[in-house]
Protein backbone atom coordinates (compact mmCIF):
# COMPACT_ATOMS: atom_id res chain seq x y z
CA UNK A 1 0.00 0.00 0.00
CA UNK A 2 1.74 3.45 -0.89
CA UNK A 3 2.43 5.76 1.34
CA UNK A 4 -0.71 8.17 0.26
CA UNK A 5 -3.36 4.99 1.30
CA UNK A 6 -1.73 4.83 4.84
CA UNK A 7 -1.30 8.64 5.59
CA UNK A 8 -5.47 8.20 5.09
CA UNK A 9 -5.99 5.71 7.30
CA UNK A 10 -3.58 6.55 10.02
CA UNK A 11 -6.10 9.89 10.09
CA UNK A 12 -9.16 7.55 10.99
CA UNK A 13 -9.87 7.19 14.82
CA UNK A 14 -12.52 8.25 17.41
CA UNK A 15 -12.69 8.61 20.73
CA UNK A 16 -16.40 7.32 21.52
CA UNK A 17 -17.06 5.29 25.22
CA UNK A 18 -18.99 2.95 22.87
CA UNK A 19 -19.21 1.89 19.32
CA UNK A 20 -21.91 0.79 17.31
CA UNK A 21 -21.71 -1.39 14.35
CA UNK A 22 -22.65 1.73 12.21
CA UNK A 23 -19.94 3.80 13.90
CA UNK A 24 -17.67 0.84 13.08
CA UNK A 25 -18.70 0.59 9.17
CA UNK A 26 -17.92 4.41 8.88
CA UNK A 27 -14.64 3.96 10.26
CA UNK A 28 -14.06 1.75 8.06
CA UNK A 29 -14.40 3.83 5.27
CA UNK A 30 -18.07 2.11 3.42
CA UNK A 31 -19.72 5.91 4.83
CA UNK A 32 -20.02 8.07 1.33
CA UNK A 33 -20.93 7.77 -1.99
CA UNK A 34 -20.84 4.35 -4.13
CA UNK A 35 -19.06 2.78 -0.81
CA UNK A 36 -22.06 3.35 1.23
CA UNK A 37 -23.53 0.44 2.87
CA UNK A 38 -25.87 0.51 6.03
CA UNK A 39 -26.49 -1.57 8.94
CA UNK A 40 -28.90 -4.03 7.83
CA UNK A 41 -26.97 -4.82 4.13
CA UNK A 42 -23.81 -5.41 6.47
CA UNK A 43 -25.08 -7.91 8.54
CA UNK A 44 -26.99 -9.64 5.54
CA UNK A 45 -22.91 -9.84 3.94
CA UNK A 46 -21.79 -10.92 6.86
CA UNK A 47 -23.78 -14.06 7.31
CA UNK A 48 -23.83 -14.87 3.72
CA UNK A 49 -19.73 -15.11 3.90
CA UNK A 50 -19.89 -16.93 7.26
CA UNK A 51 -22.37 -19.40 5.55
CA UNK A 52 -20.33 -19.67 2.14
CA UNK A 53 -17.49 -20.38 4.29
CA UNK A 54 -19.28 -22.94 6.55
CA UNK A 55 -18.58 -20.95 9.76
CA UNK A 56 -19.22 -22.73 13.29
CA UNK A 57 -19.17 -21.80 17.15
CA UNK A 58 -16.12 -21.83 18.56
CA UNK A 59 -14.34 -21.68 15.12
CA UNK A 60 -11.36 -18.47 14.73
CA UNK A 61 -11.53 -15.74 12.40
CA UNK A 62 -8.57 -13.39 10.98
CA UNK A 63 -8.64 -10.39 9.35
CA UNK A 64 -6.02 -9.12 7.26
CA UNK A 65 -6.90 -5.16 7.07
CA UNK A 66 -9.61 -5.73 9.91
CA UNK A 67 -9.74 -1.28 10.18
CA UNK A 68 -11.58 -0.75 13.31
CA UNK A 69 -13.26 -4.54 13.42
CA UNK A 70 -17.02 -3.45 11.80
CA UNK A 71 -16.70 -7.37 9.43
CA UNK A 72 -15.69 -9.41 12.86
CA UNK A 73 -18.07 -7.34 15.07
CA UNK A 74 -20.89 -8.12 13.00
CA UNK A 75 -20.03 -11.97 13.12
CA UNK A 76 -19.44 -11.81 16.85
CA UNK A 77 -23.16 -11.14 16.53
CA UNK A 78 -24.34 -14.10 14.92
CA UNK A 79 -21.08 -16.65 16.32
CA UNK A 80 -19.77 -17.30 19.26
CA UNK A 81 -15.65 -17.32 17.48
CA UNK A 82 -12.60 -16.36 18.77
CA UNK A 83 -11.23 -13.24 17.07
CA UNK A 84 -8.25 -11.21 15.39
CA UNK A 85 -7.10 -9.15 13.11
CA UNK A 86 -3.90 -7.03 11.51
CA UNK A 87 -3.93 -3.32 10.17
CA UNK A 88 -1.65 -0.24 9.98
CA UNK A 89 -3.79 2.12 11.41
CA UNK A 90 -2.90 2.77 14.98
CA UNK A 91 -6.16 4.47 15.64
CA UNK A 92 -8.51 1.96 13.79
CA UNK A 93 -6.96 -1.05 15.48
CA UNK A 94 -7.16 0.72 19.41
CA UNK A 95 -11.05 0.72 18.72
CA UNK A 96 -10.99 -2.92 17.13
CA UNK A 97 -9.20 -3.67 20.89
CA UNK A 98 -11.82 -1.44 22.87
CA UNK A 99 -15.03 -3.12 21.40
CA UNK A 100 -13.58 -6.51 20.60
CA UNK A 101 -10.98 -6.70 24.12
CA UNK A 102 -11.13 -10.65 23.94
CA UNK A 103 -9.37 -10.40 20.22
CA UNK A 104 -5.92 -10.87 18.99
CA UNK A 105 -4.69 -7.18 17.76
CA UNK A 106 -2.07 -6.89 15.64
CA UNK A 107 -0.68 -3.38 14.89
CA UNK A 108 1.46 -4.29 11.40
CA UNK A 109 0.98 -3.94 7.85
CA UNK A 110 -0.87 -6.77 5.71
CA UNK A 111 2.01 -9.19 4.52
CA UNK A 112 3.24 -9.49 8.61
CA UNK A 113 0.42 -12.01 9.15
CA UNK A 114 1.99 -14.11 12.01
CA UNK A 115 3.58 -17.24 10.66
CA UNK A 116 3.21 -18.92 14.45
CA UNK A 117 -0.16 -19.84 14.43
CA UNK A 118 -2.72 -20.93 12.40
CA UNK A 119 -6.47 -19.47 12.26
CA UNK A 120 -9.43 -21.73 11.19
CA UNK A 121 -10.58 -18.79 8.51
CA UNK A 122 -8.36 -15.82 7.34
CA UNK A 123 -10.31 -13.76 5.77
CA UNK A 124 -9.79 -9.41 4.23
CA UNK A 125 -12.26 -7.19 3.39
CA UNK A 126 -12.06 -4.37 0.93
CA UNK A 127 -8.34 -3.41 1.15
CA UNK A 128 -6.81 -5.91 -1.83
CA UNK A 129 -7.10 -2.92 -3.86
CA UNK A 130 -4.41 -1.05 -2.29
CA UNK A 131 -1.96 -3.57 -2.76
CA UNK A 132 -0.07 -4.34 -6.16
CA UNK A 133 -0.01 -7.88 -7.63
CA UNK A 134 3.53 -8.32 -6.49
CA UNK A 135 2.37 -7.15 -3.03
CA UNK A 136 -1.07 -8.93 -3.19
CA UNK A 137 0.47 -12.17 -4.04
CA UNK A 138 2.63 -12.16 -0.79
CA UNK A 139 -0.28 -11.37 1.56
CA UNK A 140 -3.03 -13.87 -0.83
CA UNK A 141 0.25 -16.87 -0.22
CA UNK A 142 0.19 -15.94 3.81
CA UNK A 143 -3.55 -15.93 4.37
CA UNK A 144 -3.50 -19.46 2.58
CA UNK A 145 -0.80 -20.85 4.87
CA UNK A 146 -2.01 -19.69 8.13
CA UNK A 147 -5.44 -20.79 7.50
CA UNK A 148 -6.70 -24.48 8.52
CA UNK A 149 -9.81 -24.18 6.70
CA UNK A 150 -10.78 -21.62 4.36
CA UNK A 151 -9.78 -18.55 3.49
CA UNK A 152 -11.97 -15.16 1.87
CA UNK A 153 -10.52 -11.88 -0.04
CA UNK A 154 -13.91 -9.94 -0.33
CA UNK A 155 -14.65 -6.21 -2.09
CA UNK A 156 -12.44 -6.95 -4.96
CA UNK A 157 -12.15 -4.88 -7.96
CA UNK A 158 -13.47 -6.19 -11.19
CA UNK A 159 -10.92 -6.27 -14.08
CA UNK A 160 -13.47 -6.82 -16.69
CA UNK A 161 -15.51 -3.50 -15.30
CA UNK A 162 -12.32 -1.44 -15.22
CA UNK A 163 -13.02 0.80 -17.25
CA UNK A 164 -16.73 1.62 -16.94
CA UNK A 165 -16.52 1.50 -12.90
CA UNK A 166 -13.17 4.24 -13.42
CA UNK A 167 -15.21 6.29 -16.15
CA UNK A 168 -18.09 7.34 -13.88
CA UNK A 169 -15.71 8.92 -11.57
CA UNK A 170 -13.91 10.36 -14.46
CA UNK A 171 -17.27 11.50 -15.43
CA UNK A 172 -17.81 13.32 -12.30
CA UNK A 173 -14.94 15.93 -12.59
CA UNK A 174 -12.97 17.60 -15.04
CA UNK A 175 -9.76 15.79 -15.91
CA UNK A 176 -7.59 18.53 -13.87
CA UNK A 177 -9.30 18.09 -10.78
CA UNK A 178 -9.74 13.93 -11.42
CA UNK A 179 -5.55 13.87 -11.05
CA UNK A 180 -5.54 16.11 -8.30
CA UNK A 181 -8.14 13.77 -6.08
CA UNK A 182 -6.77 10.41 -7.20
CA UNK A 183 -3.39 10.89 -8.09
CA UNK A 184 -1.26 8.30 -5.90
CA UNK A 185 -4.65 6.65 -4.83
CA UNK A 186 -5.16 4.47 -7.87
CA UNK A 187 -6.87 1.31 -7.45
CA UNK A 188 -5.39 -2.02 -8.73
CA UNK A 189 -8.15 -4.52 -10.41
CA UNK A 190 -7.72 -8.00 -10.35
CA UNK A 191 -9.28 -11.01 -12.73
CA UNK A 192 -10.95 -13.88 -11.83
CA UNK A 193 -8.30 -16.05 -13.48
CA UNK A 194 -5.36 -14.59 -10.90
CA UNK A 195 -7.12 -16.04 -8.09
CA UNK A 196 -8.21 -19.15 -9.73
CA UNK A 197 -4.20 -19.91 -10.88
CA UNK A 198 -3.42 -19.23 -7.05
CA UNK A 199 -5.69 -21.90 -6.30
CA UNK A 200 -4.37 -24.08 -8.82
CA UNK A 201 -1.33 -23.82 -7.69
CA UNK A 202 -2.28 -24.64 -3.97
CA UNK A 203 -4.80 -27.17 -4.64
CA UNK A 204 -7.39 -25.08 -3.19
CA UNK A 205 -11.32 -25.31 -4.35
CA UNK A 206 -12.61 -21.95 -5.58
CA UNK A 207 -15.82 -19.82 -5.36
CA UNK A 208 -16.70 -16.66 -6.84
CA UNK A 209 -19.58 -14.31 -4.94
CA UNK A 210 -21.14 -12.22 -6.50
CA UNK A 211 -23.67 -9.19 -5.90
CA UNK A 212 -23.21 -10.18 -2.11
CA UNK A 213 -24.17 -6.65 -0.73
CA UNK A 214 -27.77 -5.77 -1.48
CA UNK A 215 -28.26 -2.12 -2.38
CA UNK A 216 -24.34 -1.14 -2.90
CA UNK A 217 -23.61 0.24 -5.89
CA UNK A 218 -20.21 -0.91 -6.28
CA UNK A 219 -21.91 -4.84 -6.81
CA UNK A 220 -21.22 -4.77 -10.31
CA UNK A 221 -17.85 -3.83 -10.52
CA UNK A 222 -16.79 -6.08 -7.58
CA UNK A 223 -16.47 -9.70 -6.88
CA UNK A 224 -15.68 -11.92 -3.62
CA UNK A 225 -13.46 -15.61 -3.43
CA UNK A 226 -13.45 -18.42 -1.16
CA UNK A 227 -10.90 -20.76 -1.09
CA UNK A 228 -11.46 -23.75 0.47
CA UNK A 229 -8.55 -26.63 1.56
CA UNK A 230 -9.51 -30.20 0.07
CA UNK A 231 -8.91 -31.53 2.79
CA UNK A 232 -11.41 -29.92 5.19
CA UNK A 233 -14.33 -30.62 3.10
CA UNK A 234 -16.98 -32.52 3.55
C-alpha cells in the first residue's frame, strides 16, 4: 500500500465510550458515496460469507486489514468465534481492541500475518485494492498458509468493469481536478483467473460471490473468493 493509502488511514480514529456497528462501518471507510452500505446490508454480507465459508461456534476468524473490526463485530453477533485481526492504522486497530478486548490485535501492515499460528478462517475485506499484484500475491500466499480451513478476499475490484466503474468517476470531474483527487490513490483490479491460478497452484477449491451486498452500488464492478482446503471438506 503506498504511502498516500496509509497517511489516510492513520487519520481515521474516534474517541467514543462505545461503538456501534454503524460507527464501526464508517470507520471503516463504506460511509459516502458508491461505498455506502448501512447496517442491515452489512449484517446480511456478513452471514452470507460466514455461511459460504461454513462458519461454526467456537471456530477463529482473521482479518487481514480488519480497520476498526465493523466485518468481525458483525459476526461476533451471529457466532460465538474467537477473534483477530492485523492493520496499519494505529487508531482503527485501538477501537478494534476497545469493542472486541477478547481479540488478537495486531498493529502491522498486511504481509506481517503471524507465521506462528494458524487461524481456522483468514479472511480481508475491501483493502486488496491497495496492494499491487507483487504485493497482493505475498499477503493472498500468507492468508492461505495460516489458515486451517478456508480462506476469503472480499470487495475486490473487477478487471473486466475497469473501465466503466473508473469512467463514472472520471465522469464526475474535469480531468484537472480527477488527477488532483486520485493521483497516488489508484486502485489495482484483479481477474478472476489470478485467483483461480493461485488456487491451482495450492490445490485449493474456488468460489466466486457475486452481488453479495444488497443495495451497494459498487456490486457490479466487484467480486468476492473463497478458497477452500480439500482436505477440510466434507
Amino acid at each position: 500500500m503506498n504511502n498516500k493509502w496509509k497517511e489516510i488511514w492513520n487519520k481515521r480514529s474516534a474517541d467514543h465510550e462505545k461503538f456501534s456497528l454503524d460507527d464501526l462501518i464508517k470507520l471503516d471507510g463504506f460511509d459516502t458515496g458508491a461505498g455506502k452500505i448501512d447496517e442491515k446490508d452489512w449484517r446480511y454480507l456478513t452471514n452470507k460469507v460466514a455461511e459460504e465459508l461454513g462458519l461454526h461456534n467456537g471456530e477463529t476468524v482473521f482479518e487481514v486489514g480488519c480497520g476498526a473490526g465493523a466485518f468481525l463485530y458483525s459476526l461476533l453477533e451471529q457466532y460465538d468465534l474467537k477473534v483477530g485481526g492485523l492493520d496499519y492504522s494505529e487508531g482503527l486497530i485501538e477501537i478494534a481492541k476497545k469493542v472486541m478486548p477478547d481479540g488478537n490485535w495486531i498493529l502491522d501492515e498486511a504481509k506481517n500475518i503471524p507465521d506462528d499460528r494458524e487461524f481456522d478462517y483468514v479472511i480481508s475485506h475491501g483493502v486488496f485494492h491497495y496492494f499491487d499484484l507483487n504485493y497482493a500475491s505475498q499477503v493472498l500466499g500468507k492468508m492461505i498458509k495460516s489458515a486451517r480451513k478456508s480462506i476469503a478476499v472480499l470487495e475486490v475490484p473487477d478487471l473486466d468493469t475497469k473501465d466503466e466503474a473508473e469512467s463514472i468517476r472520471r465522469d464526475l470531474l474535469t480531468e484537472e481536478d480527477y488527477k488532483k483527487k486520485y493521483e497516488g490513490l489508484e486502485h489495482t483490479y484483479y481477474s478472476k483467473k489470478w485467483f483461480e491460478s493461485m488456487a491451482i497452484e495450492n490445490d485449493l477449491e474456488i468460489i466466486f460471490l457475486e452481488g453479495v451486498i444488497p443495495n451497494y452500488a459498487q456490486n457490479k464492478y466487484r467480486f468476492g473468493v473463497i478458497m477452500k482446503k480439500k482436505e477440510n471438506n466434507s
